[in-house]
Structure formats: structure tokens, C-alpha cells
Protein backbone atom coordinates (compact mmCIF):
# COMPACT_ATOMS: atom_id res chain seq x y z
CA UNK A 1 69.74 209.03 163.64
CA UNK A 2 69.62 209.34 167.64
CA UNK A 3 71.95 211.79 169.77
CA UNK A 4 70.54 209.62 173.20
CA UNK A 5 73.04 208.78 175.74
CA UNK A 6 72.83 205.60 177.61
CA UNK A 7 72.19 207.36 180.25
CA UNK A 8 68.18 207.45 182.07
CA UNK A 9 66.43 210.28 180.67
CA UNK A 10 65.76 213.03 182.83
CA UNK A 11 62.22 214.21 184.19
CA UNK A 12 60.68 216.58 182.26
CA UNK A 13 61.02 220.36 182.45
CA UNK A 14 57.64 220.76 183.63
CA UNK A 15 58.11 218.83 186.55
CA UNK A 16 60.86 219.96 187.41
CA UNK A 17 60.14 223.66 186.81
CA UNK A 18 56.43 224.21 186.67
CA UNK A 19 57.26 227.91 186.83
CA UNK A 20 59.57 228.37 183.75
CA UNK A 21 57.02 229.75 181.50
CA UNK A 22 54.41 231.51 183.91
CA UNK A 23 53.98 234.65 184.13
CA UNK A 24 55.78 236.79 186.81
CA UNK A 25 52.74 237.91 188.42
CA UNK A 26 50.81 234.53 189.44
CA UNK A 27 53.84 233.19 191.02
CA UNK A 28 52.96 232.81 194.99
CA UNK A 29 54.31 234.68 197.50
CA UNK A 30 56.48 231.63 198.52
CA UNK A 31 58.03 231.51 195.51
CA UNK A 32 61.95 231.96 195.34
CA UNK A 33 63.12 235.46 194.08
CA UNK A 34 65.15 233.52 191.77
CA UNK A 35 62.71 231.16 190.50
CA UNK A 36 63.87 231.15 186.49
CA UNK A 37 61.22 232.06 184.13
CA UNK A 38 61.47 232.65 180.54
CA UNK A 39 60.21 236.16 181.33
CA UNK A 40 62.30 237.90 184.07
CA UNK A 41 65.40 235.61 183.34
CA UNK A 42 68.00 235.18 186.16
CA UNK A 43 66.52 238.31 187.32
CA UNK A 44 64.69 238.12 190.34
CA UNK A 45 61.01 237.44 189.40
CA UNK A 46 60.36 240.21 191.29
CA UNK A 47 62.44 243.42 192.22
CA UNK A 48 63.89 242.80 195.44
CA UNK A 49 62.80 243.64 198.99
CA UNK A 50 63.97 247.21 199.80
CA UNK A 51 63.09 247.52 203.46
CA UNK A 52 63.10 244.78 205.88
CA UNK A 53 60.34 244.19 208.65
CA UNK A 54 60.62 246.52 211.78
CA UNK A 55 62.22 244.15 214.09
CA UNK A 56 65.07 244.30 212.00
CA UNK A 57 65.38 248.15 212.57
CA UNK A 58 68.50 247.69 214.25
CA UNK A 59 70.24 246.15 211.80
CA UNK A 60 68.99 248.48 209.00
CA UNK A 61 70.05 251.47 211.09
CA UNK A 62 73.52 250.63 210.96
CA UNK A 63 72.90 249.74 207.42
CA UNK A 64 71.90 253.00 206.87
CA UNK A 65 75.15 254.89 208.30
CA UNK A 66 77.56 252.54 207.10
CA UNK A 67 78.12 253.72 203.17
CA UNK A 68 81.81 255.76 203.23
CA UNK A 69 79.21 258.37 201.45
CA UNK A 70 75.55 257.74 202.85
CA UNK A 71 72.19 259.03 200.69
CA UNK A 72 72.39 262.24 201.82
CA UNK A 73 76.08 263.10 201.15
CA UNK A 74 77.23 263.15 204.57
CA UNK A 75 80.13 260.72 205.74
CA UNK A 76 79.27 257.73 207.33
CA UNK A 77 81.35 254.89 209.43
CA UNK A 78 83.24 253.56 207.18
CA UNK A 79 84.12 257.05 206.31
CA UNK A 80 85.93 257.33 209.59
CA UNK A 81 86.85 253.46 210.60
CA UNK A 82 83.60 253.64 212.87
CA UNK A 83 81.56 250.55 212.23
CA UNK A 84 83.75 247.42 213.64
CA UNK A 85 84.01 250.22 217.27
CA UNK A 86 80.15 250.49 216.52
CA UNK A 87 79.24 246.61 216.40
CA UNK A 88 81.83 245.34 219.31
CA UNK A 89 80.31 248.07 221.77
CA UNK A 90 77.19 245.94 221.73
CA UNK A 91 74.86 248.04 219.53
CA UNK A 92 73.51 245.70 217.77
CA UNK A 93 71.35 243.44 219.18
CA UNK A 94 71.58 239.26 218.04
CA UNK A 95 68.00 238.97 216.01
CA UNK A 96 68.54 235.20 214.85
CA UNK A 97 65.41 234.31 217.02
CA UNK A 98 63.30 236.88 214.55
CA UNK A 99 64.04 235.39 211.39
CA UNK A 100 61.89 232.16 212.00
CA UNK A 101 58.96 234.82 212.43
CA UNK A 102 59.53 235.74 208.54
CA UNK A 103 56.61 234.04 207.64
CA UNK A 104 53.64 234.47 204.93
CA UNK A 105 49.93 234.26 205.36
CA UNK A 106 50.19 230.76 204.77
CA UNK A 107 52.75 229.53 207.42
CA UNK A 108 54.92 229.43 204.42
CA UNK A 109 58.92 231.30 204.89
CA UNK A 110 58.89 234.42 203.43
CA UNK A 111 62.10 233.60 201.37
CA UNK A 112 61.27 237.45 199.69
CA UNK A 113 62.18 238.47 203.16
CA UNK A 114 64.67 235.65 204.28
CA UNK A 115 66.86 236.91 200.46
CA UNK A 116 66.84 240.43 202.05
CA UNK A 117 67.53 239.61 205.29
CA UNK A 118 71.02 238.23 203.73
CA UNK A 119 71.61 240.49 201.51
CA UNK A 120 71.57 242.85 204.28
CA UNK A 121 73.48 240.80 207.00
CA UNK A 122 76.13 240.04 204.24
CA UNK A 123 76.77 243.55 203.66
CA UNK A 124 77.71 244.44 206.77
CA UNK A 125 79.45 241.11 207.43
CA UNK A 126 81.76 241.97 204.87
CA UNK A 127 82.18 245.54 205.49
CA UNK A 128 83.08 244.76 209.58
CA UNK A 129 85.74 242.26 208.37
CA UNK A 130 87.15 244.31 205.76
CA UNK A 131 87.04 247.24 207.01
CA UNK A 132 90.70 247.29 208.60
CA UNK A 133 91.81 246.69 205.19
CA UNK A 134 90.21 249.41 203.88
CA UNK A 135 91.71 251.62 206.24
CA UNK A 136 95.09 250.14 205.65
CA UNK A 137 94.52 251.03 201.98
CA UNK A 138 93.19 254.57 202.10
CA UNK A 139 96.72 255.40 205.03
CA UNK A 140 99.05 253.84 201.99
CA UNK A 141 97.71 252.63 198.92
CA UNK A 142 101.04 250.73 198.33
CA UNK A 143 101.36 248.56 201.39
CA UNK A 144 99.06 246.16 200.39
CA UNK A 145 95.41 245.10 202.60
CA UNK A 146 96.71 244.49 205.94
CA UNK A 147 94.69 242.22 207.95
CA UNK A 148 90.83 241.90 208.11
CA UNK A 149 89.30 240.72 211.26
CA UNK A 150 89.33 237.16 212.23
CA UNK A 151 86.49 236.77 214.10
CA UNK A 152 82.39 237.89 212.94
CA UNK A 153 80.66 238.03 216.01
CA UNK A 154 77.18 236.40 216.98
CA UNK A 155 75.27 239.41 216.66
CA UNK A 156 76.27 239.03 212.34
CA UNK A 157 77.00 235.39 212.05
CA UNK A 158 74.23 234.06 213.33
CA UNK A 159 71.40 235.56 211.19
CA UNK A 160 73.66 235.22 208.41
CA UNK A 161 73.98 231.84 208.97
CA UNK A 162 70.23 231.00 209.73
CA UNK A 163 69.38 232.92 206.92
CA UNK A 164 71.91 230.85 204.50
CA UNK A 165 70.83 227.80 205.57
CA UNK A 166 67.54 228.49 203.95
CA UNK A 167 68.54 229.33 201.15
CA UNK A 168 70.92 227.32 200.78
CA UNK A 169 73.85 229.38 199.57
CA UNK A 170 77.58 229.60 202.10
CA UNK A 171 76.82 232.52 204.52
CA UNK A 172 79.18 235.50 202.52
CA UNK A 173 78.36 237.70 200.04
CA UNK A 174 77.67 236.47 196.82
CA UNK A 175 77.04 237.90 193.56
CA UNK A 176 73.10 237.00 192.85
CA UNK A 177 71.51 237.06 195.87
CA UNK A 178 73.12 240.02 197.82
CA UNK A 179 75.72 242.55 196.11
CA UNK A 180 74.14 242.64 192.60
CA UNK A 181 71.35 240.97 191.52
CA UNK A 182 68.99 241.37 194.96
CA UNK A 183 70.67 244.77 195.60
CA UNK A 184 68.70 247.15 193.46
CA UNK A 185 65.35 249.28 193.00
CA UNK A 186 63.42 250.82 190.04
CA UNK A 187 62.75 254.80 190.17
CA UNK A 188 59.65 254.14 188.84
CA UNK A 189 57.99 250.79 189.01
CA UNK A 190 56.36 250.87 185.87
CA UNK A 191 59.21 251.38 183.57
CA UNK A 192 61.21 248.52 184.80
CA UNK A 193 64.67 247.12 184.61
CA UNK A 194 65.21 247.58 180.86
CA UNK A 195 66.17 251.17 181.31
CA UNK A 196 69.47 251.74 183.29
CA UNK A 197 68.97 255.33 184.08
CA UNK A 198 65.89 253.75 186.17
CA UNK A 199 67.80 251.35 188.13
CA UNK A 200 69.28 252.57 191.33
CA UNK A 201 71.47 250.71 194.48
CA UNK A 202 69.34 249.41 197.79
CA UNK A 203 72.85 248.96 199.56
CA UNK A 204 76.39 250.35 199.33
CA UNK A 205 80.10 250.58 200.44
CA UNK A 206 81.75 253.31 199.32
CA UNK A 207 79.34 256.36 197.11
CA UNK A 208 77.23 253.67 195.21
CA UNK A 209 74.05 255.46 196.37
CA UNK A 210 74.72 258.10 193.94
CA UNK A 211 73.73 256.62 191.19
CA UNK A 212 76.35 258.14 189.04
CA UNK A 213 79.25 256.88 190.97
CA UNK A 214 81.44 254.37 189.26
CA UNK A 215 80.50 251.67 192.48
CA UNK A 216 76.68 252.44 191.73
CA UNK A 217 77.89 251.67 187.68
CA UNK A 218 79.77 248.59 188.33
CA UNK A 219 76.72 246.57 190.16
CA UNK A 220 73.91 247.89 188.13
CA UNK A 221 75.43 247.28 184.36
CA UNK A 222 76.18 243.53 185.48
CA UNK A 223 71.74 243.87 186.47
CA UNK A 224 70.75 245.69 183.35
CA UNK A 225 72.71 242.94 181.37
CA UNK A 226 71.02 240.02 183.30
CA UNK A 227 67.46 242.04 182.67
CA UNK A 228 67.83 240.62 179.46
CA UNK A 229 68.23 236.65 179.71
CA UNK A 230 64.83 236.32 179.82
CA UNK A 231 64.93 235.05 176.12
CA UNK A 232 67.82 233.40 176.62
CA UNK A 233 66.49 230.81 178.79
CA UNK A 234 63.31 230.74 176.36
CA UNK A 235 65.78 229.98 173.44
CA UNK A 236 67.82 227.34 175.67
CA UNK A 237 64.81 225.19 176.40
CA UNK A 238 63.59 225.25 173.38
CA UNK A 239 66.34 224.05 171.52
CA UNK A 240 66.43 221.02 174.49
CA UNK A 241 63.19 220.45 173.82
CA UNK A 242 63.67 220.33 169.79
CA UNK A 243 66.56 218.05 169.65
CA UNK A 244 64.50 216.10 172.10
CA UNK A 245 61.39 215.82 170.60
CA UNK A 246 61.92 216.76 166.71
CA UNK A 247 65.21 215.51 165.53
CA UNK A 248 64.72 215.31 162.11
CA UNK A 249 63.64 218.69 161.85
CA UNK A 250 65.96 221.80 162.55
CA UNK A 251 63.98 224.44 162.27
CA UNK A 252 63.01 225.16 165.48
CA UNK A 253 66.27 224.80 166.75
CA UNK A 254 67.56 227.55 163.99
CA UNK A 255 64.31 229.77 165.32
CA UNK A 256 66.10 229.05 169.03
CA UNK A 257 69.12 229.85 168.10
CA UNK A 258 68.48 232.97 166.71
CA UNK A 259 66.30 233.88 169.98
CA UNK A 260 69.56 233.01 171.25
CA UNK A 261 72.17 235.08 169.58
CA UNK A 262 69.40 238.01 169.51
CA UNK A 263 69.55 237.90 173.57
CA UNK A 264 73.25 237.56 173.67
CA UNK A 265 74.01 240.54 171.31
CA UNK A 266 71.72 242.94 173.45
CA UNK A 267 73.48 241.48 176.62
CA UNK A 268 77.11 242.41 175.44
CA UNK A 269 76.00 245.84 174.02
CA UNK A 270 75.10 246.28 178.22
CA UNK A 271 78.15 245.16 179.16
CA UNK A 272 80.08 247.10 176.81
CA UNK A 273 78.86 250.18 178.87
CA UNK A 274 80.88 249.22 181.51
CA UNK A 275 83.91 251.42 180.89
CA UNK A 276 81.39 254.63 181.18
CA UNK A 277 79.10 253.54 183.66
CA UNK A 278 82.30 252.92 185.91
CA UNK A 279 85.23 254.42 185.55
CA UNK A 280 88.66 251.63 185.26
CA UNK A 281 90.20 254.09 187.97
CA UNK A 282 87.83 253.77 190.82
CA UNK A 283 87.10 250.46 191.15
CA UNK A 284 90.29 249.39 192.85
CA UNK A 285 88.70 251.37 195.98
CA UNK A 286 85.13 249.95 196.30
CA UNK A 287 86.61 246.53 195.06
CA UNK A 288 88.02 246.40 198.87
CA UNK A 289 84.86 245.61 200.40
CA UNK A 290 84.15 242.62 197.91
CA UNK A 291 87.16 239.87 198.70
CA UNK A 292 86.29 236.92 200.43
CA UNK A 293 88.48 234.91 202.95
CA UNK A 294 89.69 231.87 200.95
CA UNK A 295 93.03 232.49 199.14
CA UNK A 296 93.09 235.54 200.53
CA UNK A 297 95.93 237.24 202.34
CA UNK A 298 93.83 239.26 204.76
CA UNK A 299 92.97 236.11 206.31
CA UNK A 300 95.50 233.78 206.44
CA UNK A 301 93.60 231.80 209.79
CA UNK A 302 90.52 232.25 207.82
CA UNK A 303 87.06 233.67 209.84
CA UNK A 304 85.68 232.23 213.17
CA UNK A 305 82.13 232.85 212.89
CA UNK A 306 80.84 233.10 216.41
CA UNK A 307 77.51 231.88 217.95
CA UNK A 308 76.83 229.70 214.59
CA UNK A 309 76.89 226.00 213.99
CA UNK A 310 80.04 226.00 213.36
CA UNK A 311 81.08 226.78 216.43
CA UNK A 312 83.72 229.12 217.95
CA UNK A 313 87.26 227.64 217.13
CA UNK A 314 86.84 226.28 213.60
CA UNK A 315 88.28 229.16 210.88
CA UNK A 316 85.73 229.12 208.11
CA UNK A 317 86.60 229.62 204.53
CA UNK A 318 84.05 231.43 201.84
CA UNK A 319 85.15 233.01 198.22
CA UNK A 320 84.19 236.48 197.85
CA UNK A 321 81.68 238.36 195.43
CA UNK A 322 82.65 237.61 192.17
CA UNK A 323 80.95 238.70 188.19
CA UNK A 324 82.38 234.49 187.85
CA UNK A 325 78.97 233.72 190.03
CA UNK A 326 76.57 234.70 187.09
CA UNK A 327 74.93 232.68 185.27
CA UNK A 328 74.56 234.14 181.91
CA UNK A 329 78.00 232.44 180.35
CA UNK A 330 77.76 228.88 182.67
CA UNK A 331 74.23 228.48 180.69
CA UNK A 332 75.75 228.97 177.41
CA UNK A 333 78.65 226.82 178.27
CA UNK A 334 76.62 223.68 179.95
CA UNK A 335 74.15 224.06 176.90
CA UNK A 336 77.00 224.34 174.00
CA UNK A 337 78.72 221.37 175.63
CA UNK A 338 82.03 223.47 176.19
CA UNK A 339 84.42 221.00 177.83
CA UNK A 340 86.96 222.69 180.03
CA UNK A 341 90.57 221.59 181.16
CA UNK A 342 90.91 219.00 184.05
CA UNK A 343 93.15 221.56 186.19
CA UNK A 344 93.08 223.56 189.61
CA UNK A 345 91.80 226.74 187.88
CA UNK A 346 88.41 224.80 186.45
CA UNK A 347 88.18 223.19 189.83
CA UNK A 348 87.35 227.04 191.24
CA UNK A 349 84.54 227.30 188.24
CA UNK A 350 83.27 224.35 190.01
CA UNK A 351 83.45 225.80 193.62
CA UNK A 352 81.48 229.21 191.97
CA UNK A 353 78.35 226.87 191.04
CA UNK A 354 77.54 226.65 195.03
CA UNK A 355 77.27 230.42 195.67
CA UNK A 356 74.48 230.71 193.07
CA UNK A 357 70.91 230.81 194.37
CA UNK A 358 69.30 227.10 194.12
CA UNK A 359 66.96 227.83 191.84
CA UNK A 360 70.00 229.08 189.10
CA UNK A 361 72.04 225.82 190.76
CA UNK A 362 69.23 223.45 189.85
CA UNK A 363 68.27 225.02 186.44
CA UNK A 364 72.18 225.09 185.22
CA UNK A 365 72.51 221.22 185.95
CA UNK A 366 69.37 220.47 184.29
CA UNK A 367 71.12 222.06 181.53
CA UNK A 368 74.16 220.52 181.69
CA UNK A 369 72.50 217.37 182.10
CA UNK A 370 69.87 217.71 179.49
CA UNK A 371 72.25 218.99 177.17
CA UNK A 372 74.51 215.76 177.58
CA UNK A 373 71.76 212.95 177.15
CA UNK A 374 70.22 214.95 174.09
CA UNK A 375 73.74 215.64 172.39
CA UNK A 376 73.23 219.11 171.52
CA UNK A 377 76.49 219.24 170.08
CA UNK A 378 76.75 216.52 167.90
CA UNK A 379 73.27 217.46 166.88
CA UNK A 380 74.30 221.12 165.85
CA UNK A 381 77.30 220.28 163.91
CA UNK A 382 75.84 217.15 162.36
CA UNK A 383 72.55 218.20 161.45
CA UNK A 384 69.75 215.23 160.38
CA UNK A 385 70.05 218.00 157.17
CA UNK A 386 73.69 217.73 156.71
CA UNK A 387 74.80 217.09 152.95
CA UNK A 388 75.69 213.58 153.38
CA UNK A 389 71.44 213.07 155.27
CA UNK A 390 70.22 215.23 152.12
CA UNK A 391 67.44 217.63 152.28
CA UNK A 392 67.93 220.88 153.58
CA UNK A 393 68.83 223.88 151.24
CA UNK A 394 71.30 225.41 153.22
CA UNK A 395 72.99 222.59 155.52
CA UNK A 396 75.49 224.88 157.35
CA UNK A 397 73.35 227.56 158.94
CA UNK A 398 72.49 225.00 162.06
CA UNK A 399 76.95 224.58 162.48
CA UNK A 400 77.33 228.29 160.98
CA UNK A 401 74.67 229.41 164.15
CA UNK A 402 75.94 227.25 166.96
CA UNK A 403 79.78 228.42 165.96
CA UNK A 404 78.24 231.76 166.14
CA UNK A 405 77.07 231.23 169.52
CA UNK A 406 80.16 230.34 170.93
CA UNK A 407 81.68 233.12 169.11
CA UNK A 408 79.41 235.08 171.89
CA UNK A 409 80.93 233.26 174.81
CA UNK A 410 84.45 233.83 173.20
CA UNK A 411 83.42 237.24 172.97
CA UNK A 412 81.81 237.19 176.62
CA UNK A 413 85.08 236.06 178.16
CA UNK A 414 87.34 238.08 176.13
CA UNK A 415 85.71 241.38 177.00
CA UNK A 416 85.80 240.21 180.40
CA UNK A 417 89.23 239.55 180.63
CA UNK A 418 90.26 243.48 179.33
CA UNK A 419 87.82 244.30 182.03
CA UNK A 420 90.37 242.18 184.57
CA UNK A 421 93.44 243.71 183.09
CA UNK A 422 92.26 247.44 182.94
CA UNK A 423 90.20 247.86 185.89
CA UNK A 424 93.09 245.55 188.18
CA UNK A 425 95.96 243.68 186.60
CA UNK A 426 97.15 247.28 186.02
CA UNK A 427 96.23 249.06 188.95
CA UNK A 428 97.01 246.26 191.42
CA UNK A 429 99.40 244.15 192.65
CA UNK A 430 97.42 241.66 194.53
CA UNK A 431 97.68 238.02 193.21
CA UNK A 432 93.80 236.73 193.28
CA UNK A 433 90.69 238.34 192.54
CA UNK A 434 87.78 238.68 195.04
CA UNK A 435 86.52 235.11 194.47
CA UNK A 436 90.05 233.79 195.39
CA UNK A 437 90.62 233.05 192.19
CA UNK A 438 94.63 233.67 190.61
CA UNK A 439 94.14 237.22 188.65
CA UNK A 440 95.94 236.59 186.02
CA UNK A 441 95.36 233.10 184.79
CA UNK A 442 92.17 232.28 185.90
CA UNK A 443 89.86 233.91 182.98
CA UNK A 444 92.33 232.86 180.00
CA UNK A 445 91.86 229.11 180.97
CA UNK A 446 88.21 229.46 180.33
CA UNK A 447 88.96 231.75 177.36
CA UNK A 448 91.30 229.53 176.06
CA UNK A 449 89.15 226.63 176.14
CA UNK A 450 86.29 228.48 173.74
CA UNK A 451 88.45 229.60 171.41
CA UNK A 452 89.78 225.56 171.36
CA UNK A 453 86.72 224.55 170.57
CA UNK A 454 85.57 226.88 167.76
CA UNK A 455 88.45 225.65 166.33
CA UNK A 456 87.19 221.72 166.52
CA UNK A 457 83.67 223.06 165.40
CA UNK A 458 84.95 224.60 162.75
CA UNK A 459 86.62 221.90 161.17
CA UNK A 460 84.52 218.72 162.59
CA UNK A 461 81.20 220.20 161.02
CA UNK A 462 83.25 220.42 157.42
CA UNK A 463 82.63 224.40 157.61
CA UNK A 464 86.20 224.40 157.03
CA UNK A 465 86.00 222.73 153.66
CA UNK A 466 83.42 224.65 152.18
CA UNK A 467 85.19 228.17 153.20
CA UNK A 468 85.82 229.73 149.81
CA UNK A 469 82.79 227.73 148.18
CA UNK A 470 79.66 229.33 147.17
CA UNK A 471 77.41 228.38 150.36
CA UNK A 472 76.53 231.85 151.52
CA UNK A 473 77.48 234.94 153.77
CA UNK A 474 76.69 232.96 156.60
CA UNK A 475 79.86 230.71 156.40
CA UNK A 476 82.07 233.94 155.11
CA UNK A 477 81.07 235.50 158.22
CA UNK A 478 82.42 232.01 160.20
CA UNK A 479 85.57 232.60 158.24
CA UNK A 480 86.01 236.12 159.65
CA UNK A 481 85.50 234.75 163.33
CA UNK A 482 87.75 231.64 162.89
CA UNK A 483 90.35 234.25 161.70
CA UNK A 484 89.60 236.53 164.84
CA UNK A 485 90.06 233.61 167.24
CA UNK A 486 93.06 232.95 165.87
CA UNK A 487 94.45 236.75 166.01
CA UNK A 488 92.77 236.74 169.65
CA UNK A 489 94.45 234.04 171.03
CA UNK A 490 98.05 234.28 170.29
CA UNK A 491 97.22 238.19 172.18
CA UNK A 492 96.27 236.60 175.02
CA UNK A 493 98.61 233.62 175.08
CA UNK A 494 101.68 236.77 174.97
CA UNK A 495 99.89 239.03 177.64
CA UNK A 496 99.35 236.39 180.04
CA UNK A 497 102.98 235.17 179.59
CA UNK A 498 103.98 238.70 179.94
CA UNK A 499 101.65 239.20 183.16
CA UNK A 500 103.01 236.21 184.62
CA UNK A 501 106.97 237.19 184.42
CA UNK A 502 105.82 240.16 185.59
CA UNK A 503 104.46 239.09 188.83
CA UNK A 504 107.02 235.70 188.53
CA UNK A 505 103.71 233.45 188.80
């Protein structure tokens, strides 16, 4: 039995990423922050860069009084509309000839340094654009966002742009590399990630530098849950490298799976403390500095960036910060084989993939790719050990086990989309979240298309039949699930209709 496509097989992991099994600490210097290792996860592979190199004092200055509530509890710009004044006066200097002197030992870009020098540029790029919005909102909360500015001046383009460039993500904020994932420091070095009460923010808008603040919650739950995905990408290649290499035996790919689902459970139980790590009824206020420009009403001419290669009349376009950017569920949905619907609204999942840092970019298509040519679905839910192959003495646990993983993405989603409907469908009015993409709609057709294909699992791989049999508590349990999904989706088909009149979308 073969699960090949026609397709040429891909190179193999190795080559393509000698780093995925080393250890953290012999990675060079040059390595990206986000090289993906079965140790650190998407994590960085190292916590990020808190201070950047003197030249850039400036910049970090301004950095430094810009938080509505700054690290010592005093008020700064944003507090009192100050910082777009601040920046057209002149004060800060244009340091785009600097960055080319962010440099190792070796000769080598410092791309440690480069990640930090966006983060930090894309912070205040988004806080000078949005801040007229902001002030809009705090004068009346119900007359909507205003304008933002339409025009980032050289002094904040161009760095941001040079510094994009290299690492070849669009020159906005974005989820990994500056408002979450490169955005926060450990209290003590030693203990690590794996403790929240450890973590704490490197940059803020509103009072995220007190740790306790709901801002300060939002961004680091979303970095203790990625913390863990080191085993996840352990159990994802080796359950490509199984069905690859061993098809006629399953299992290691049972032993991956269940690295797999272990990973995923401790990642949800994280983001489950979301609703007391930050509160539903604050994040409508820090949420203002994280929109981007496309699809968004605050700029309807979209952004001249100034003094960049793009040059001074063309209106540039970028999605904002957005949870859609991780990587966690896009792994699990390349490496399931989880088709979505040809629409407008899977179209922006595709636009997400490019504000991910390339190392995440190249690893997910690998996936997706691998996954393909291998068949990891047919292989899963028509085991070599099936009952009409022979052999194996329980032939549903490799189905029961990948059902139960998509249960997890199900899961993911769903608990994502209360997240949408608590902390904003209820407490705003504005039609598209801070990626640009429509509030309402946009998670359920992902949601939807999960729950779709549990469904086809669940009766393709015969699990169906054998419900009510005597195979085990295994394929109860995938009884239970099935039975969820089907509770769980006529909910959300009825809220989403109901959302929808509401706003007559």
C-alpha cells in the first residue's frame, strides 16, 4: 500500500532545516530568532533582544515615554495626544543608515538585532498613525475611530522598511516578530518561559508594563501558550517522517500523535487563562493601537510611507496584528490535511501566511507540502492495520487519535471565536478585526470547515459503524465528540446568523 503522490518528493528535513533538532544553545549568533526547533517551538530560540545598540537611543527614548502608562506609573504621550506633535517637530532623527552597521563578529547581520530593531520601529509606527484614533475614542467612545494619519514619515518608514526587507516580513506590526512573540522578557533567566508569572512586556501601548494589566495579559498568554509547541513540532515531524519511511507500521505515528495531543491539551489549558489574565472589558481600549490599514476605515487612502522604496505618492496597504498570524493551528491544519472553502474569507488566511517570520513561512509549507505527497490523511484513517489489511489489535486508535486531533483544532477555533464575540462582537460595533478581516464571519468559516471534516473522518474511517460495538473507550469517547460537533455547530450556525442581521452583513 503507498500514500505517494505523483508529485517529486521533497528534500529532506535535514537539508532543509539542519537546525530542527539542535539544541538552542549551539545555534550561531546569525541564526534567525525564529529558527524552529523541536525544543523552543515557534518561540524564539532565544528570548528576544530587550535593548537595542546605543545609536538607536533616540528611537528607544521615545519608546520609552510613549506607553499611555510608562514603567514608572507616570503618564506618558500617548497619555496626552503627545507623540505624533513629538515626531513631526523633528525629534527624531532618520537612523536607516545605522541599521547596515548591525553586524556580528563575523560580518554576518545581526538579525537578533535587525528583529528588535522592528519590533521597536513597528511600535511606534503604529502608535503615530493610530494615535488620532485613539484620541477620537477616549473624547466619545461611540463615534467610532476617526481618522489615523495618512502619511508615516521618513524618520519611521525608512528603518522599518530596511529592517523588513531583511527579514522579509511587510513593514507593520505583526503578531510573531514584534507585538507578541519578540515582545517579552523573563524575570529571571533561569526559570524560563514555562512560568507566566515570570514573563513580563519589553514594549507597550496603553498599561501593559504592569504586568497585571489586562494589555500585559492579552500578549503574554498568546507567548506562554506558544512556549509549549516545542513538542508539537517534534510530534509533527515525526509522524512525516513515519508515514514516510515506515508505512506498514503505525506505531510510531500513534507514539506522535500522542506527543501531539499531549502538547495541544497543555496549549489550550494556557489559553483558557485568557479570560483572567485579561479582562473581556478592557481590551476594546488597547485593541486601538493594533488595526492595520487594509479594510480599515481609518484609512480609507491607505498609508504613504515616506522616504522608502515605495516612494512618496503610492498609499500602501498592510493588515494589522492579528492572534490569525500564529502558527500553532496553521501547523495542525497543513499537517491534518484540513481543506478549507474556495471563498474571499480563506483568501485572507492566505494573505496571514506572509506576515509570519520566514523561518515559520518556510517550515508551514514544508508541512503542507510534505503532508500532501505522504498522504497523512488517507494514511490515518486507513491504516496498513485497518480490519480489512489484518493485524493490528486495536485498528481504530490511529482514526480514533487523528479525529481526536482535529477535535483540538475544533476546539482551538471554537474557544477562539467566544474570545471574538466576548472581548468585541459585544463591545464593538466596528465591522473587521485588526487583521482586516470581517468580525463576524471570518473565524466560523474556518470553524465550520473542521467541524465538516470530523464529520467525513468519522464516517470515511468506518468509526461510525463500529459506534455501539465493543472496540473500546477510545471510539466511545469519538462518539461523545461527533455528538459535540454536532451540538456546536448548529450554535454557531444561529449566532452568526443572528450577528449578521444584527449588523445587516
Amino acid at each position: 500500500m503507498t500514500y505517494l503522490t505523483d508529485s517529486p518528493p521533497l528534500p529532506p528535513l535535514a537539508a532543509l532545516f539542519p537546525n530542527i533538532r539542535s539544541n538552542v544553545g549551539s545555534l550561531p549568533r546569525s541564526a534567525d530568532p525564529f529558527t524552529v526547533t523541536t525544543s523552543t517551538g515557534f518561540l524564539p530560540c532565544r528570548p528576544p533582544l530587550l535593548r537595542l545598540p546605543a545609536q538607536f537611543d533616540p528611537l528607544s527614548a521615545i519608546l520609552d515615554d510613549m506607553p499611555i502608562v510608562k514603567a514608572d506609573g507616570s503618564p506618558g504621550l500617548l497619555a496626552t495626544f503627545e507623540l505624533g506633535p513629538l515626531i513631526d517637530s523633528g525629534v527624531l532623527p532618520d537612523l536607516t543608515s545605522y541599521v547596515d552597521s548591525l553586524r556580528i563578529d563575523e560580518g554576518e547581520i545581526d538579525l537578533e538585532c535587525i528583529t528588535a530593531l522592528f519590533r521597536d520601529y513597528s511600535f511606534l509606527a503604529s502608535a503615530y498613525l493610530l494615535e488620532p484614533c485613539w484620541e477620537m475614542w477616549c473624547k466619545d467612545h461611540d463615534a467610532g475611530y476617526g481618522l489615523g494619519r495618512a502619511v508615516l514619515p521618513a524618520c519611521i518608514a525608512s528603518p522599518l522598511v530596511k529592517a523588513a526587507d531583511i527579514l522579509d516580513i511587510p513593514p507593520f506590526m505583526s503578531y510573531a516578530a514584534s507585538y507578541a512573540l519578540y515582545n517579552y522578557s523573563l524575570v529571571k533567566p533561569n526559570l524560563g518561559a514555562s512560568v507566566y508569572e515570570n514573563l513580563r512586556l519589553i514594549r507597550a501601548f496603553e498599561r501593559g508594563l504592569d504586568h497585571s494589566s489586562s494589555e500585559a495579559g492579552f500578549i503574554l498568554t498568546h507567548i506562554h501558550m506558544v512556549q509549549e509547541t516545542g513538542p508539537l513540532i517534534a510530534g509533527a515531524v515525526d509522524l512525516l517522517s513515519t508515514i514516510e519511511n515506515s508505512c506498514n507500521d503505525t506505531s510510531a505515528a500513534i507514539t506522535a500523535f500522542q506527543t501531539l495531543l499531549s502538547s495541544m491539551t497543555l496549549i489550550e489549558s494556557h489559553m483558557e487563562q485568557m479570560w483572567t489574565h485579561s479582562l473581556p472589558k478592557d481590551y476594546i481600549s488597547y485593541r486601538t493601537f493594533i488595526f492595520g490599514i487594509t479594510s480599515q476605515s481609518m484609512f480609507p487612502h491607505g498609508v504613504i510611507y515616506q522616504g522608502t522604496r515605495y516612494g512618496d505618492t503610492k498609499p500602501l496597504y498592510f493588515r494589522g496584528e492579528s492572534g490569525a498570524n500564529d502558527s500553532i493551528i496553521p501547523l495542525l491544519d497543513h499537517l491534518l490535511e484540513i481543506p478549507m472553502p474556495k471563498n474571499p474569507l480563506t483568501e485572507i488566511l492566505r494573505d496571514f501566511r506572509s506576515y509570519r517570520p520566514k523561518p515559520h513561512k518556510d517550515f508551514l509549507a514544508w508541512v503542507m507540502s510534505k503532508s500532501a505527497e505522504i498522504g497523512v490523511r488517507k494514511y490515518c484513517t486507513h491504516p496498513p492495520s485497518s480490519p480489512t489489511a489484518g493485524g493490528d489489535e486495536n485498528p481504530w486508535l490511529l482514526p480514533t487519535l487523528y479525529v481526536k486531533l482535529l477535535d483540538h483544532v475544533r476546539s482551538f477555533r471554537w474557544r477562539h471565536w467566544l474570545f471574538a464575540r466576548e472581548y468585541i462582537i459585544k463591545r464593538s460595533s466596528h465591522p473587521t478585526a485588526t487583521g482586516g478581516s470581517p468580525i463576524v464571519t471570518w473565524l466560523p468559516n474556518q470553524l465550520f470547515a473542521v467541524m465538516d471534516m470530523m464529520q467525513e473522518v468519522f464516517v470515511d474511517s468506518g468509526l461510525a459503524r463500529c459506534v455501539g460495538q465493543d472496540v473500546g473507550q477510545e471510539v466511545k469517547m469519538v462518539r461523545e465528540m461527533m455528538d459535540n460537533v454536532a451540538s456546536q455547530r448548529e450554535k454557531l450556525d444561529k449566532e452568526v446568523k443572528k450577528y449578521c442581521s444584527e449588523r445587516s452583513v
